[in-house]
N, C-alpha and C. Protein backbone atom coordinates (compact mmCIF):
# COMPACT_ATOMS: atom_id res chain seq x y z
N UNK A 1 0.84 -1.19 0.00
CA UNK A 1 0.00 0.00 0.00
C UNK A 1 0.89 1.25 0.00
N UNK A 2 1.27 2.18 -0.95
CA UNK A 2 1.39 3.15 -0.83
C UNK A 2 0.75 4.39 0.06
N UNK A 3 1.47 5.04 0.63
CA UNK A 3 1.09 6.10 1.89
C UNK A 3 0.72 7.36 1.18
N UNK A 4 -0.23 8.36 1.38
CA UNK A 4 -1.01 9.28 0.75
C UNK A 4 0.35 10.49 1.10
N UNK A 5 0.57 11.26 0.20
CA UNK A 5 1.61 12.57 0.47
C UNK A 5 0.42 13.43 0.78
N UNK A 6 0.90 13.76 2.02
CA UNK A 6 0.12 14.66 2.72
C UNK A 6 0.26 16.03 2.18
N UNK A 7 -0.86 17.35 2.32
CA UNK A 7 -0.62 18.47 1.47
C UNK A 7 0.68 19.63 2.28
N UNK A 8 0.84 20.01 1.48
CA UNK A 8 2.11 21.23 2.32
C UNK A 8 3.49 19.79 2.31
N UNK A 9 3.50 18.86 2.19
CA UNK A 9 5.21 17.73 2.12
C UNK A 9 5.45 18.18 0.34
N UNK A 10 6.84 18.23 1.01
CA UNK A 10 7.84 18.02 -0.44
C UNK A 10 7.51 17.43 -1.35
N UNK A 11 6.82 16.05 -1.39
CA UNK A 11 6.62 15.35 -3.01
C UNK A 11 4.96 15.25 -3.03
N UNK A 12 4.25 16.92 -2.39
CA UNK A 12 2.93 16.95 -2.70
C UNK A 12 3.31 17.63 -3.99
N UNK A 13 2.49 17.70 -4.89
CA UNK A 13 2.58 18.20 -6.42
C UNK A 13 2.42 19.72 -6.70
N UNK A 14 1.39 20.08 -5.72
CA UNK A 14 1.41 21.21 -5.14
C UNK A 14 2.75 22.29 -4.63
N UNK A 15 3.11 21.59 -3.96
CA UNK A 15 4.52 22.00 -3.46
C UNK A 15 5.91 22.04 -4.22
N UNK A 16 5.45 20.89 -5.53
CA UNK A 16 7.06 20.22 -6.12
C UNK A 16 6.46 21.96 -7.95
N UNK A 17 5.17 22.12 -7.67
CA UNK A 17 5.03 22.60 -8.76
C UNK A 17 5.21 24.07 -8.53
N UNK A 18 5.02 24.59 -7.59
CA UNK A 18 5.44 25.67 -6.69
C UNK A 18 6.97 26.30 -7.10
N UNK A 19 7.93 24.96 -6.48
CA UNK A 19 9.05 25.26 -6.70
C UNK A 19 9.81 25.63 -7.73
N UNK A 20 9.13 24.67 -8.58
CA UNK A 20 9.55 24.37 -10.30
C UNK A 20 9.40 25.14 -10.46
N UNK A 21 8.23 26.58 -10.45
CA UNK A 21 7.54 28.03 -11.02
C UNK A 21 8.92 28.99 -10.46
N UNK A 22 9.00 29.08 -9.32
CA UNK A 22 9.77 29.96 -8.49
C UNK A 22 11.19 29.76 -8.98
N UNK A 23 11.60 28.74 -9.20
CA UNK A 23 13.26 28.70 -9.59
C UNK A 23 13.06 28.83 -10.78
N UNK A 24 12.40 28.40 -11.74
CA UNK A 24 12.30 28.93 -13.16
C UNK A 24 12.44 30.36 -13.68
N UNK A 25 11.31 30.95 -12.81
CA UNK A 25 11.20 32.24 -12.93
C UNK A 25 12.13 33.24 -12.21
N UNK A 26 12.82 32.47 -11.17
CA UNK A 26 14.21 32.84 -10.42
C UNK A 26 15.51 32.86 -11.73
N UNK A 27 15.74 32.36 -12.69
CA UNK A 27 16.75 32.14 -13.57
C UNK A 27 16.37 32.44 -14.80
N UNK A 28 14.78 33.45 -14.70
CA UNK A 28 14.42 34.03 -16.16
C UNK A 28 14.13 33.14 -17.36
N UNK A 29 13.37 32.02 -16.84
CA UNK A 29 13.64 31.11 -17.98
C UNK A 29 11.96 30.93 -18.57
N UNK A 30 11.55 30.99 -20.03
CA UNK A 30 10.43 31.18 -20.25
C UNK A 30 10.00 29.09 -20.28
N UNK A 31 8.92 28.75 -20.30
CA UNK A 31 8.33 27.26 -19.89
C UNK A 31 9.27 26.39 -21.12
N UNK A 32 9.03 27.70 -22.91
CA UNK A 32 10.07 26.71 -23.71
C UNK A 32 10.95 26.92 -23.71
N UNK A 33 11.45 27.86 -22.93
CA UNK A 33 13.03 27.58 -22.45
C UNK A 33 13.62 26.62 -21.84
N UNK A 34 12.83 26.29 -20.83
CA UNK A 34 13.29 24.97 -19.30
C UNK A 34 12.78 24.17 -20.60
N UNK A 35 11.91 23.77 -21.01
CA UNK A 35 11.74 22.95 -21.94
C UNK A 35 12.53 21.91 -22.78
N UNK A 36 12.82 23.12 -23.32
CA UNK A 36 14.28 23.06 -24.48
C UNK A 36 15.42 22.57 -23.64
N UNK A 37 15.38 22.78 -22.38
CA UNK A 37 16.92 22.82 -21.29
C UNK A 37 16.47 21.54 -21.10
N UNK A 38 15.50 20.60 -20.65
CA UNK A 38 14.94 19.31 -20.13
C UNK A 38 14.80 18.69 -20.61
N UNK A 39 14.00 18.86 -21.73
CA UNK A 39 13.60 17.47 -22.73
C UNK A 39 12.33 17.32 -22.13
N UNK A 40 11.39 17.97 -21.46
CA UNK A 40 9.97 18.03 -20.96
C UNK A 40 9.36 18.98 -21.62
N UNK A 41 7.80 18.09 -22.40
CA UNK A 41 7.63 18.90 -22.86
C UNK A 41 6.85 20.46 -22.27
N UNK A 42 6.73 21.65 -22.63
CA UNK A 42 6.17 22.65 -22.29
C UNK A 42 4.58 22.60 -21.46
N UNK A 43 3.65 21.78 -22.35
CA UNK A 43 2.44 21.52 -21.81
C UNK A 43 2.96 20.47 -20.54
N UNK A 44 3.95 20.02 -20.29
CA UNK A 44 3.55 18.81 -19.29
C UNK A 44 3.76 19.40 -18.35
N UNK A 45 4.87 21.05 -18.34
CA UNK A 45 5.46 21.59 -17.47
C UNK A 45 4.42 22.49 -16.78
N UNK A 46 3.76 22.63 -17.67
CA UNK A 46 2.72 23.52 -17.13
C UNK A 46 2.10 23.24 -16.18
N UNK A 47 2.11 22.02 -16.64
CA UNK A 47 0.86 20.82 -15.78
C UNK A 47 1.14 20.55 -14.63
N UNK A 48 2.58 20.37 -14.42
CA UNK A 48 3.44 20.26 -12.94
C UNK A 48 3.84 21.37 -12.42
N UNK A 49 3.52 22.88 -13.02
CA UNK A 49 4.01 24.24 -12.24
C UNK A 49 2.28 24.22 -11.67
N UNK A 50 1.42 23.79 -12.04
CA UNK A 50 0.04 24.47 -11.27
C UNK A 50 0.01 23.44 -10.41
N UNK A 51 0.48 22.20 -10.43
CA UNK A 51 0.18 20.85 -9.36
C UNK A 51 -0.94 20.13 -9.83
N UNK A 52 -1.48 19.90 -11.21
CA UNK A 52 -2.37 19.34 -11.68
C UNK A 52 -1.99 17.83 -12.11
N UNK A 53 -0.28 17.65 -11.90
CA UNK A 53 0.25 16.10 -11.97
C UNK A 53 1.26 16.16 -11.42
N UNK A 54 1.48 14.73 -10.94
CA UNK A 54 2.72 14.60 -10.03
C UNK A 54 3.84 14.18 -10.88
N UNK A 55 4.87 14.59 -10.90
CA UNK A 55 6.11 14.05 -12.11
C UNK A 55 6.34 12.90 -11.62
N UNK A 56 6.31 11.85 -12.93
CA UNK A 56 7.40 10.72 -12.18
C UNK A 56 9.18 11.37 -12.12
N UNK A 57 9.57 10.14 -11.33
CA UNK A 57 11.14 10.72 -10.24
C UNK A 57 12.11 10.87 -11.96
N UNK A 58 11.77 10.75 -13.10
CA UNK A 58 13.01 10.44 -14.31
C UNK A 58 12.34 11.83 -14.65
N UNK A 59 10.57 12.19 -14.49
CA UNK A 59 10.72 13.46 -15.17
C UNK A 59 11.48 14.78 -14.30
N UNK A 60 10.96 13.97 -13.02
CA UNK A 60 11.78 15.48 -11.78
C UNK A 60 13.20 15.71 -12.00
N UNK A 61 13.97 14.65 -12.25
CA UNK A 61 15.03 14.69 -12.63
C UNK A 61 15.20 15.55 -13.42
N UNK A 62 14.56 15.38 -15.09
CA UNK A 62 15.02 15.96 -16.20
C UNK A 62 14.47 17.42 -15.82
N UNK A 63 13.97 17.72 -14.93
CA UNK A 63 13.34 18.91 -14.54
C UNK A 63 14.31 19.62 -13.75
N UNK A 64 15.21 18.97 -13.07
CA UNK A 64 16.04 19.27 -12.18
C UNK A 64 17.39 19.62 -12.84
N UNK A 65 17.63 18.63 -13.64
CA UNK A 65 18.94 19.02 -14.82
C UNK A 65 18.56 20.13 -15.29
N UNK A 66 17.63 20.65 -15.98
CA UNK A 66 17.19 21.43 -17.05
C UNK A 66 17.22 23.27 -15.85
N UNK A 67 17.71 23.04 -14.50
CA UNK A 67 17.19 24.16 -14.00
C UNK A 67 19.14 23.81 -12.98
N UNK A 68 19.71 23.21 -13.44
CA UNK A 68 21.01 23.26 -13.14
C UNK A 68 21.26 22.48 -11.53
N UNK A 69 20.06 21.75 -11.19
CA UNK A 69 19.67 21.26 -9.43
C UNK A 69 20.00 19.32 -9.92
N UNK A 70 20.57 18.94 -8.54
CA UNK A 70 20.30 17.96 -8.57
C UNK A 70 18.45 17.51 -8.33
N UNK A 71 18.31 15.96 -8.30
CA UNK A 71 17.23 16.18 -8.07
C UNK A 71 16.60 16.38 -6.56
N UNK A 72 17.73 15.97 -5.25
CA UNK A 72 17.46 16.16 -4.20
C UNK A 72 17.44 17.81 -3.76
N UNK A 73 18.18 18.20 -4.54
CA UNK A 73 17.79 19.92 -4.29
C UNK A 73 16.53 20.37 -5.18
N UNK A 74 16.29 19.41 -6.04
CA UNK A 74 14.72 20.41 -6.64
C UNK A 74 13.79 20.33 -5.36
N UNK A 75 13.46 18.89 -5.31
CA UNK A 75 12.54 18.29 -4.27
C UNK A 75 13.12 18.32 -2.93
N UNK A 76 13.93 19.17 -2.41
CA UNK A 76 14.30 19.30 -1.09
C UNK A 76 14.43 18.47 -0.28
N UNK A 77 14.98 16.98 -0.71
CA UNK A 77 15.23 15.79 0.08
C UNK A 77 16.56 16.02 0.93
N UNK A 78 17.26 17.05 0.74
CA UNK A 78 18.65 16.81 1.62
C UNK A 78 18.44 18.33 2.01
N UNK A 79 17.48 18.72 2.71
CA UNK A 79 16.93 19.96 3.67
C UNK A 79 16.78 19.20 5.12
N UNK A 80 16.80 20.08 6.16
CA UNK A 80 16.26 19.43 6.80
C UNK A 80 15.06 20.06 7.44
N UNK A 81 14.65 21.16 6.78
CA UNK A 81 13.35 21.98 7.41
C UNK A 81 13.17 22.92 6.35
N UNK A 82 12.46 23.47 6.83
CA UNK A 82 11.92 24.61 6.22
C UNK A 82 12.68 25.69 6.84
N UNK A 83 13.14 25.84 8.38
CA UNK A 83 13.92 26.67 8.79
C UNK A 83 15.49 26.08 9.21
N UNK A 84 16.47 27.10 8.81
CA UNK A 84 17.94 26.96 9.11
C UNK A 84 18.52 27.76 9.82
N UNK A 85 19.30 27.75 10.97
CA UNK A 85 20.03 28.75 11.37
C UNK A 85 21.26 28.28 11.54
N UNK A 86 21.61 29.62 11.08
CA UNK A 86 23.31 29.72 11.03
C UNK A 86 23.84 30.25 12.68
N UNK A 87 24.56 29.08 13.53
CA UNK A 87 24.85 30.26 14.76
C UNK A 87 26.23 31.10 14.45
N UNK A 88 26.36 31.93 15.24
CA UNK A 88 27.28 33.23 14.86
C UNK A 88 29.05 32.44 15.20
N UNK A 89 28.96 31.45 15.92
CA UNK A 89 30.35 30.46 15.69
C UNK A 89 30.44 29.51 14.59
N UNK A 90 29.67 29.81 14.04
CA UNK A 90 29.76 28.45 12.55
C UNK A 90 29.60 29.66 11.54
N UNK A 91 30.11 30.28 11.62
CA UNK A 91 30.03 31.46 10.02
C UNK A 91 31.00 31.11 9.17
N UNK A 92 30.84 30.84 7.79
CA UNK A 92 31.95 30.81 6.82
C UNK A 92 32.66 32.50 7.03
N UNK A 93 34.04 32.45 7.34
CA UNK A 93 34.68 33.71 7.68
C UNK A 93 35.65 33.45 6.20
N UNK A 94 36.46 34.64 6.04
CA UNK A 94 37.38 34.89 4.80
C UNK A 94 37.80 36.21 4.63
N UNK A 95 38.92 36.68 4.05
CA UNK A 95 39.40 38.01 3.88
C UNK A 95 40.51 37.99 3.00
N UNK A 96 40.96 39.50 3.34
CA UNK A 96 42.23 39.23 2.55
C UNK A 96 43.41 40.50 3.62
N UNK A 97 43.42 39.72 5.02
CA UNK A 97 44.07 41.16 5.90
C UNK A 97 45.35 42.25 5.27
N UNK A 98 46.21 41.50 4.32
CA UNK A 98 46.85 42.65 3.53
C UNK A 98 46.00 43.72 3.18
N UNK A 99 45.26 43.46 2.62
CA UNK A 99 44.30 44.83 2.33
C UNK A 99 43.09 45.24 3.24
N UNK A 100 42.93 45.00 4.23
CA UNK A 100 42.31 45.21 5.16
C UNK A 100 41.07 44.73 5.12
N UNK A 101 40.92 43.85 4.85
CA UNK A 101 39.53 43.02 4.74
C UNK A 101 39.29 41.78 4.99
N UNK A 102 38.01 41.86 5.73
CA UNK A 102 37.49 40.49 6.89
C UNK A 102 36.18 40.00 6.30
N UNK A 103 35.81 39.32 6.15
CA UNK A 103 34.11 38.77 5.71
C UNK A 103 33.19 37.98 6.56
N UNK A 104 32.37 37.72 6.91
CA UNK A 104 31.67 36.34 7.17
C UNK A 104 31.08 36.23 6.37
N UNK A 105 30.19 35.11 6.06
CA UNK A 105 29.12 34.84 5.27
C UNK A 105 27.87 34.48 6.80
N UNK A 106 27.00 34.93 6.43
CA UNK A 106 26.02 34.82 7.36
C UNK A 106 24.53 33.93 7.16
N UNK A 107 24.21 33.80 6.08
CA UNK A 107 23.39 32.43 5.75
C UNK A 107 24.08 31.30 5.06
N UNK A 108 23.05 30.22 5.13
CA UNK A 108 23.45 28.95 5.25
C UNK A 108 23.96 28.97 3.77
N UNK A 109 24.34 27.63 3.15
CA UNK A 109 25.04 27.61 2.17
C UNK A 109 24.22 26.27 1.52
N UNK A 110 22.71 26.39 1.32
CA UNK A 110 21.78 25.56 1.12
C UNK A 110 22.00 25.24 -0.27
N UNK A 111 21.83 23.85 -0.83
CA UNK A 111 21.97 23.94 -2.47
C UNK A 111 20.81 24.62 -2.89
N UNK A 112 20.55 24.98 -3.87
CA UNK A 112 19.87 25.81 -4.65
C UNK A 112 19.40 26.94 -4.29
N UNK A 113 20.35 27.14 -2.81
CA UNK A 113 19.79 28.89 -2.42
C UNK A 113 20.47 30.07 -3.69
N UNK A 114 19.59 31.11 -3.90
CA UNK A 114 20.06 31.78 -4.85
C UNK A 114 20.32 33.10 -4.24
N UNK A 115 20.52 33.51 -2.60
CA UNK A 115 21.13 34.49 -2.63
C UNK A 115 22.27 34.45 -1.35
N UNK A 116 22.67 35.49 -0.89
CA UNK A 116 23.98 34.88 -0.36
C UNK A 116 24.05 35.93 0.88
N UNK A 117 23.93 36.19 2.16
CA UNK A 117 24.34 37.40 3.16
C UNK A 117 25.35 37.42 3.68
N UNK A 118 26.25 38.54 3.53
CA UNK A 118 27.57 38.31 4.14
C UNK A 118 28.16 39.78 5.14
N UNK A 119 28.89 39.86 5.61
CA UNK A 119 28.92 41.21 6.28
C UNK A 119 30.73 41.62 6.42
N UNK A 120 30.74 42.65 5.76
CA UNK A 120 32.43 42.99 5.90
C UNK A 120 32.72 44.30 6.47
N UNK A 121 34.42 43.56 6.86
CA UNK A 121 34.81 44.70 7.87
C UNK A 121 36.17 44.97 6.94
N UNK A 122 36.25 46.56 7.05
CA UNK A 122 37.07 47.35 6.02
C UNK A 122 37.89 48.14 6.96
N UNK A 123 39.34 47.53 6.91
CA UNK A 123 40.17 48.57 8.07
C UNK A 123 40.55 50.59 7.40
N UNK A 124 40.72 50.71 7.82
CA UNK A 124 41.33 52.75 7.60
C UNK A 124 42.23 51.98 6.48
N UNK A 125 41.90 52.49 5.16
CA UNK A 125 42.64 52.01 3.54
C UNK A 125 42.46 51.13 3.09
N UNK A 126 41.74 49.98 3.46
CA UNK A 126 41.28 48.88 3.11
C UNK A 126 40.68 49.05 1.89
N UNK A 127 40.69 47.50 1.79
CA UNK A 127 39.35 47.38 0.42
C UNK A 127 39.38 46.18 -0.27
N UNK A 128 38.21 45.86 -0.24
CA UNK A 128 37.84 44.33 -0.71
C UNK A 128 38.41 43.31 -2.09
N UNK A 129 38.87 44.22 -3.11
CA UNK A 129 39.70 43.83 -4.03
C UNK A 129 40.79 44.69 -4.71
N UNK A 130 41.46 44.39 -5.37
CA UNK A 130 42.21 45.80 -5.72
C UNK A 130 41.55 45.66 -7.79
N UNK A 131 41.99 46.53 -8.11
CA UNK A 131 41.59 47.36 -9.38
C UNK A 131 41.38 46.99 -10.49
N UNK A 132 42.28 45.76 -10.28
CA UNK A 132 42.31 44.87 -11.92
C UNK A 132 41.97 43.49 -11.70
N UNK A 133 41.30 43.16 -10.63
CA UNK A 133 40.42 41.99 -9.95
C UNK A 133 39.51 41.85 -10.94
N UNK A 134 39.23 40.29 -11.04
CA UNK A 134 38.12 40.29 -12.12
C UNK A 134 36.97 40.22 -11.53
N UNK A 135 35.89 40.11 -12.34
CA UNK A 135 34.56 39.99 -11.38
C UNK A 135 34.51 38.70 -10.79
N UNK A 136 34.18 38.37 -9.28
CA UNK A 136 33.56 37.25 -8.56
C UNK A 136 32.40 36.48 -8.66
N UNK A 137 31.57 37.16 -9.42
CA UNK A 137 30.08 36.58 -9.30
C UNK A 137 29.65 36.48 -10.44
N UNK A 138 28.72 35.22 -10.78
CA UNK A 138 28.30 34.67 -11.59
C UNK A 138 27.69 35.67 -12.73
N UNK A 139 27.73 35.22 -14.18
CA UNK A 139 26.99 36.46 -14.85
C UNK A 139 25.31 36.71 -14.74
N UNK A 140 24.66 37.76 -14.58
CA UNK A 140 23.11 38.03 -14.02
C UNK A 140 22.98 38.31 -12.23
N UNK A 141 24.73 38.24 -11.54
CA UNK A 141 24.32 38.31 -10.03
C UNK A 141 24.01 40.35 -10.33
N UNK A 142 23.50 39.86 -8.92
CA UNK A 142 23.14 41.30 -8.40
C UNK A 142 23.65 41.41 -6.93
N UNK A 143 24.07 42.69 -6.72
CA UNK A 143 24.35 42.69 -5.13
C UNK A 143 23.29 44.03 -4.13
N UNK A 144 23.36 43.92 -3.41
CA UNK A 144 22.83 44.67 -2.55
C UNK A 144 23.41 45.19 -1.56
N UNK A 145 24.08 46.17 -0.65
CA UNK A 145 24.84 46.73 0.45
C UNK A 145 24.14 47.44 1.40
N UNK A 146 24.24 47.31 2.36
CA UNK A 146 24.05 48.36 3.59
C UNK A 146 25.16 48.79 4.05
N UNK A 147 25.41 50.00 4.42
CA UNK A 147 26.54 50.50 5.00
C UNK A 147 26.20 50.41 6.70
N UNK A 148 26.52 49.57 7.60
CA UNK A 148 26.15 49.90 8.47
C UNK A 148 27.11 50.71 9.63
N UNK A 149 27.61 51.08 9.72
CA UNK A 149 29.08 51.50 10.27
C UNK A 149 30.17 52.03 9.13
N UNK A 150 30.37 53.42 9.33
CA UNK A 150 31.93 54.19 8.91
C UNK A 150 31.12 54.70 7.42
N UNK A 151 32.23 55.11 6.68
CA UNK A 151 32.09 55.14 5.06
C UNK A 151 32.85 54.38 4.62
N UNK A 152 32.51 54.27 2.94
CA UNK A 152 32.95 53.54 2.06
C UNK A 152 32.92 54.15 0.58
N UNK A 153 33.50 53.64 -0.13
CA UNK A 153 33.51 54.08 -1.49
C UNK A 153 33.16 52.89 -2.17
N UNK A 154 32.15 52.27 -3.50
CA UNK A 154 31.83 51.47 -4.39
C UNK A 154 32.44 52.12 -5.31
N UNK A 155 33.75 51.20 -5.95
CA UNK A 155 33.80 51.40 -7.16
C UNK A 155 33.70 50.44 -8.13
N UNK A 156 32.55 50.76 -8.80
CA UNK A 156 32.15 49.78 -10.28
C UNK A 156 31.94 50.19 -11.25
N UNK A 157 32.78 49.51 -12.36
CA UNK A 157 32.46 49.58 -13.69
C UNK A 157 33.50 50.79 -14.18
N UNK A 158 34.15 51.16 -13.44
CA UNK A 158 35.30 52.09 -13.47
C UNK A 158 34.23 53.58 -12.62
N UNK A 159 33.11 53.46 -12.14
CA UNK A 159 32.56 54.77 -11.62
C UNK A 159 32.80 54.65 -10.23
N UNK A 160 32.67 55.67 -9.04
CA UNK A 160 32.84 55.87 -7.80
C UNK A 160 31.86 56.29 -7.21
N UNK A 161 31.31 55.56 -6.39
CA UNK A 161 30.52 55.97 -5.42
C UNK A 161 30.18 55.88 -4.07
N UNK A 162 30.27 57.29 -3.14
CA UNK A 162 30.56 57.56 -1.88
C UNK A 162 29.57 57.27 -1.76
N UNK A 163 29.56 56.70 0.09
CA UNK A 163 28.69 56.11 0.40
C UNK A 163 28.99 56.12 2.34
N UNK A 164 27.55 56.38 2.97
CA UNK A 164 27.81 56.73 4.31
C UNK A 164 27.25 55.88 5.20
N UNK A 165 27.10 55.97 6.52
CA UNK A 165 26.34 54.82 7.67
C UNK A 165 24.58 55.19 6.79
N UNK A 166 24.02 53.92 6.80
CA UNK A 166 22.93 54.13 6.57
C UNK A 166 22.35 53.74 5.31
N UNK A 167 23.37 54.13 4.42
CA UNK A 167 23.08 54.40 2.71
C UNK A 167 22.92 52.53 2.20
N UNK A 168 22.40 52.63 1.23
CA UNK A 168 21.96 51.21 0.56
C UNK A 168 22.12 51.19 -0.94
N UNK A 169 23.04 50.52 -1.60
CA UNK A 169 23.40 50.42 -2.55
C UNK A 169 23.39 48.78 -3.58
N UNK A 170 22.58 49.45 -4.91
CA UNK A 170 22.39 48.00 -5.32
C UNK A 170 23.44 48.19 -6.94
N UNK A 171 23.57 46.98 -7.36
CA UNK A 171 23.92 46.80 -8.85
C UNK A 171 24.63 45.76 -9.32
N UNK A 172 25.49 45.43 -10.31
CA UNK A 172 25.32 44.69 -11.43
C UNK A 172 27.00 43.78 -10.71
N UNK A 173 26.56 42.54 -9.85
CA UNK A 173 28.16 42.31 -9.61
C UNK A 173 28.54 41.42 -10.33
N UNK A 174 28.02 41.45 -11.28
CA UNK A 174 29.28 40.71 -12.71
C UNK A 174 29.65 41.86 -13.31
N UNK A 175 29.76 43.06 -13.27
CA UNK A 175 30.87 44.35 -13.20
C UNK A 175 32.02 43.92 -12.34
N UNK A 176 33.29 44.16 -12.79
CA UNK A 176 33.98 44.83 -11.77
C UNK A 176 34.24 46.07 -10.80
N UNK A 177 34.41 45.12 -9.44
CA UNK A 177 33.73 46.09 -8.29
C UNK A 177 34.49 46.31 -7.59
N UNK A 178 34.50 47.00 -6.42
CA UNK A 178 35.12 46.74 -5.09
C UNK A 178 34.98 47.93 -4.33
N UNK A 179 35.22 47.65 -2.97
CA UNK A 179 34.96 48.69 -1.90
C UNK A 179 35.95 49.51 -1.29
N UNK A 180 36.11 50.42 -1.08
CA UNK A 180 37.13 50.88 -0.22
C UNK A 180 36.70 51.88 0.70
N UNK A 181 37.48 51.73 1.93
CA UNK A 181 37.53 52.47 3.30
C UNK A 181 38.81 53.94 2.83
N UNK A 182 38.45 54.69 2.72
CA UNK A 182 39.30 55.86 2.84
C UNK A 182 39.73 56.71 3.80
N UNK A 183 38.49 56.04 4.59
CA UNK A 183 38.39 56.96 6.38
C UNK A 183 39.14 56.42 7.00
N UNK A 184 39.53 57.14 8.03
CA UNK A 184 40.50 57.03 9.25
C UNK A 184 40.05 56.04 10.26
N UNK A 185 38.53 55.69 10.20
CA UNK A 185 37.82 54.42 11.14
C UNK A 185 37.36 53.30 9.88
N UNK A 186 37.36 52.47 10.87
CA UNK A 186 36.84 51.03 10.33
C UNK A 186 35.35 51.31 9.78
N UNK A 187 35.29 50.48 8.76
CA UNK A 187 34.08 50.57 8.09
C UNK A 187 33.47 49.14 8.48
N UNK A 188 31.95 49.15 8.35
CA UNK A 188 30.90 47.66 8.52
C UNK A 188 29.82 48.07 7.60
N UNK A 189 30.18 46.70 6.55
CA UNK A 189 28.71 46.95 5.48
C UNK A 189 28.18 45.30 5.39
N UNK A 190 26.80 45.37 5.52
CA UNK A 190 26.42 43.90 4.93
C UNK A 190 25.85 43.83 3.43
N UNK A 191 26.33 43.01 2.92
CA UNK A 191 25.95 42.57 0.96
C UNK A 191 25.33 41.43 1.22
N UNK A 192 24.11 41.51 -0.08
CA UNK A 192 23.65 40.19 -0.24
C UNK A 192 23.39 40.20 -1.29
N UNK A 193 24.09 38.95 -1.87
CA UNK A 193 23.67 39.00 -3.64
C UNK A 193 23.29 37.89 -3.96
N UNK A 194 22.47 38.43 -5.31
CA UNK A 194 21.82 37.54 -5.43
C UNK A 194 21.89 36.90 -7.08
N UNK A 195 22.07 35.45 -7.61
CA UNK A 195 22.78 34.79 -8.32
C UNK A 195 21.54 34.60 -9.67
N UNK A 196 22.07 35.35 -10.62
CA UNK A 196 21.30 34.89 -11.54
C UNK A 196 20.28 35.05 -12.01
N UNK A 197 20.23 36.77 -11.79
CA UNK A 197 18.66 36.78 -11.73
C UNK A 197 18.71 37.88 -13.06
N UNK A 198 19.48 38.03 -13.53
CA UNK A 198 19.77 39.63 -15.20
C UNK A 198 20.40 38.43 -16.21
N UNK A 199 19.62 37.96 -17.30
CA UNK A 199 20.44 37.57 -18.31
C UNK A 199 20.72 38.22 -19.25
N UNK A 200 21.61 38.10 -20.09
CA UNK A 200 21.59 38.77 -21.77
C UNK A 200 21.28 37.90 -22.65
């Protein structure tokens, strides 16, 4: 006897068609696009973004290839909740102290999460890359900044922009970027970017 998938679980159809919509439309991809990427056809996809059929596990798959996920990250089999916390002694940390720069990363490092929070500390001259650094982030990321502590300078794309406690700054981080502290105090900004979301 097979056991009934209860509504709101991972391999309710409801839920698996949900996801399929949201990461699709997370990576800009039109139905005959993922289509074309899967080998599923368009109408079937449809059929599994509203929850009107349940995929068998070879189509979730090809559904899962076609959107760059294994299939345990489409269907969230290697999650272990719906909620994660990161405690503040388990942070992915990183820098580069020659140039005066410290990082954490502050959320989890979930497969198919598509954005990323991290928080950096910029000593008096610091700065997160130097000038002829190539870009770090995938092409279509986007970043986001808070300045929360000191000033800073964004420079991208060869432009400059000052920036104070408070200020919030977004744009294109498949530009080349980087930050710098010019002030005499330590700077604190948190970034969160997010992967994939501007194609050409």
């Amino acid at each position: 006897m097979v056991a009934e998938v209860t509504r709101g679980h991972p391999l309710d159809p409801a839920v698996i068609g949900a996801r399929v919509k949201a990461l699709r439309e997370a990576s800009s991809l039109s139905l005959r696009e993922l289509a074309g990427r899967c080998g599923v056809s368009a109408p079937m996809l449809s059929q599994v973004e509203r929850g009107e059929t349940s995929p068998t596990l070879a189509v979730a798959a090809r559904i899962a290839s076609g959107l760059e996920l294994r299939l345990s990250q489409l269907l969230r089999l290697d999650e272990d909740g719906a909620v994660t916390v990161v405690r503040a002694g388990d942070r992915r940390r990183g820098g580069n102290p020659r140039r005066g720069h410290r990082f954490e990363v502050l959320s989890s490092p979930q497969p198919g999460q598509r954005a990323e929070l991290s928080r950096h500390t910029l000593a008096p001259g610091g700065a997160t890359g130097a000038a002829d650094d190539p870009p770090m982030h995938e092409p279509g990321s986007r970043e986001t900044a808070l300045i929360e502590r000191g000033s800073v300078v964004l420079v991208c794309d060869g432009h400059r922009h000052a920036l104070g406690e408070g200020d919030c700054v977004t744009f294109d981080a498949d530009l080349p970027h980087r930050f710098e502290n010019p002030a005499g105090e330590e700077a604190v900004f948190l970034a969160v970017v997010s992967a994939g979301l501007r194609r050409s």
